[in-house]
C-alpha atoms as a PDB file:
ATOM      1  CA  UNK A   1    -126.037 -31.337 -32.505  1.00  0.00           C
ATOM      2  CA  UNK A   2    -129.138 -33.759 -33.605  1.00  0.00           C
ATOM      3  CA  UNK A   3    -126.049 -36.520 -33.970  1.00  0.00           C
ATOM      4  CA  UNK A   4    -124.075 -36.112 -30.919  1.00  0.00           C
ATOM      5  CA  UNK A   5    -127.018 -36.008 -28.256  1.00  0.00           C
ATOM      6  CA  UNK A   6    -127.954 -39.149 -30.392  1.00  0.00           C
ATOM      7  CA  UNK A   7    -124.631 -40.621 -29.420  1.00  0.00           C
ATOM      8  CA  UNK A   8    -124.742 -39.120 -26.049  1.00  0.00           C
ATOM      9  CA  UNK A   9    -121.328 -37.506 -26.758  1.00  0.00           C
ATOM     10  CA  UNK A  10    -119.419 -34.253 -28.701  1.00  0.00           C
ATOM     11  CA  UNK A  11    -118.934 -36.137 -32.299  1.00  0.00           C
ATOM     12  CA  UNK A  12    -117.188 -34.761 -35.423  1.00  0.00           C
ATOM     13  CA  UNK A  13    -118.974 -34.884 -38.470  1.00  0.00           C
ATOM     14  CA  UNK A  14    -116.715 -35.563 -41.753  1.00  0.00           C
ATOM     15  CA  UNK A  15    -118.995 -32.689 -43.736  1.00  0.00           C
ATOM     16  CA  UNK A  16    -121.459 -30.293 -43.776  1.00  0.00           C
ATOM     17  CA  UNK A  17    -124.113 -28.475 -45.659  1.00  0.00           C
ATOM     18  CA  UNK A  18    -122.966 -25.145 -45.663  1.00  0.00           C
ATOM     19  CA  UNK A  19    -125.916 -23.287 -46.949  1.00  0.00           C
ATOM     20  CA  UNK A  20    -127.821 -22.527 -43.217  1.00  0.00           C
ATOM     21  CA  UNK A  21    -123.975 -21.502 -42.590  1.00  0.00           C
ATOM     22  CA  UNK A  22    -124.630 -20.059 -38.975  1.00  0.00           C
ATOM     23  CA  UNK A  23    -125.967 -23.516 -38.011  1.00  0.00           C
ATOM     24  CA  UNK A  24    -123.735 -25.432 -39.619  1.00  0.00           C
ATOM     25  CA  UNK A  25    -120.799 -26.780 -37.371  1.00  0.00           C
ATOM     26  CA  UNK A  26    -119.098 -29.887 -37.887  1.00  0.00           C
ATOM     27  CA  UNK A  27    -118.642 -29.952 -33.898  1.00  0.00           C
ATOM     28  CA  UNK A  28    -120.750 -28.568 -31.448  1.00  0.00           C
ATOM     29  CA  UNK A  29    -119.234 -26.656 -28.827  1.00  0.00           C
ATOM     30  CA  UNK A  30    -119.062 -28.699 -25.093  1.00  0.00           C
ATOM     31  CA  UNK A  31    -121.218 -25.650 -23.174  1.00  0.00           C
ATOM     32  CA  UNK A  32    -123.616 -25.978 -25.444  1.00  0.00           C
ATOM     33  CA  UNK A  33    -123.781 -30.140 -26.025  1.00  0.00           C
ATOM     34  CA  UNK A  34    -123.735 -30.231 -22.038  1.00  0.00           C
ATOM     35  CA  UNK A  35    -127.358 -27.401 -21.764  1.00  0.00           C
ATOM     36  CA  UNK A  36    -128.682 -29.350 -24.803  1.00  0.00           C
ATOM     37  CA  UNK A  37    -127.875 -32.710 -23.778  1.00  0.00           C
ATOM     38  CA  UNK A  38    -129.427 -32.080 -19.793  1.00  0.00           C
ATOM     39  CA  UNK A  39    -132.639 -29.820 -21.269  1.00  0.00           C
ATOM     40  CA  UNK A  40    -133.695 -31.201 -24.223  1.00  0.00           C
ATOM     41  CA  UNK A  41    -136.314 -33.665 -25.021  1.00  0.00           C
ATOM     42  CA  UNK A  42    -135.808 -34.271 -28.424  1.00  0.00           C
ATOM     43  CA  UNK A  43    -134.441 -32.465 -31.671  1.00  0.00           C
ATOM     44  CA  UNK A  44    -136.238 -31.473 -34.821  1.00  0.00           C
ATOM     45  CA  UNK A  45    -134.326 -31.573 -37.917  1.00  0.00           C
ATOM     46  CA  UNK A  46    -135.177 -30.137 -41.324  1.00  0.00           C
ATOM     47  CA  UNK A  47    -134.166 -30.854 -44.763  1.00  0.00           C
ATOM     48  CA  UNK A  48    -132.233 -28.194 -46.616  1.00  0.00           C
ATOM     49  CA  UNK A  49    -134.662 -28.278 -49.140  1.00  0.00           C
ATOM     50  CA  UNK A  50    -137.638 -27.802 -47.479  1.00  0.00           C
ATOM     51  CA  UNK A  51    -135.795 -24.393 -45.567  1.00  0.00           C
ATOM     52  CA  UNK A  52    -134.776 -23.403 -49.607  1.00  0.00           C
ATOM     53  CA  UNK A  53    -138.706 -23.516 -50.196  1.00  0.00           C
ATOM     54  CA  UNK A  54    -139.698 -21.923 -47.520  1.00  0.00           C
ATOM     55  CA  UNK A  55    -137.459 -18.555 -47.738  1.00  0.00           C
ATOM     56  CA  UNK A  56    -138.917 -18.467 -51.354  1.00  0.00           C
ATOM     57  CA  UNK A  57    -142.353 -18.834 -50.096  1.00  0.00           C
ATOM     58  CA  UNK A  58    -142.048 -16.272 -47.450  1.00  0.00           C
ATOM     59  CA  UNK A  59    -139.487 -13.887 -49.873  1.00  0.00           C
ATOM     60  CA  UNK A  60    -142.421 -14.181 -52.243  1.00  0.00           C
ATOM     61  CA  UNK A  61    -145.240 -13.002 -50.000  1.00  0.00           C
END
């Protein structure tokens, strides 16, 4: 998503990460690009690592 509203249009990545697999897409669907691209602001992305350490900070709790 962070790519194509960065482009301004629907864009096909060549890969993804698969391990956040239910927000990994390698193309965003056009209903949502079209609420995402007129509401949005700005898009924070975050490192796979950092989501990794996180889990095992909050599975270790």
């Amino acid at each position: 998503m962070s790519y194509s509203l960065k482009k301004g249009k629907i864009v096909e990545l060549k890969t993804i990460y698969r391990f956040i697999d239910g927000a990994s897409v390698k193309k965003v669907g056009e209903l949502n690009f079209n609420i995402c691209h007129q509401t949005l602001f700005d898009i924070i992305t975050i490192p796979e690592g950092k989501v990794c350490t996180t889990i095992l900070d909050l599975y270790n709790l």
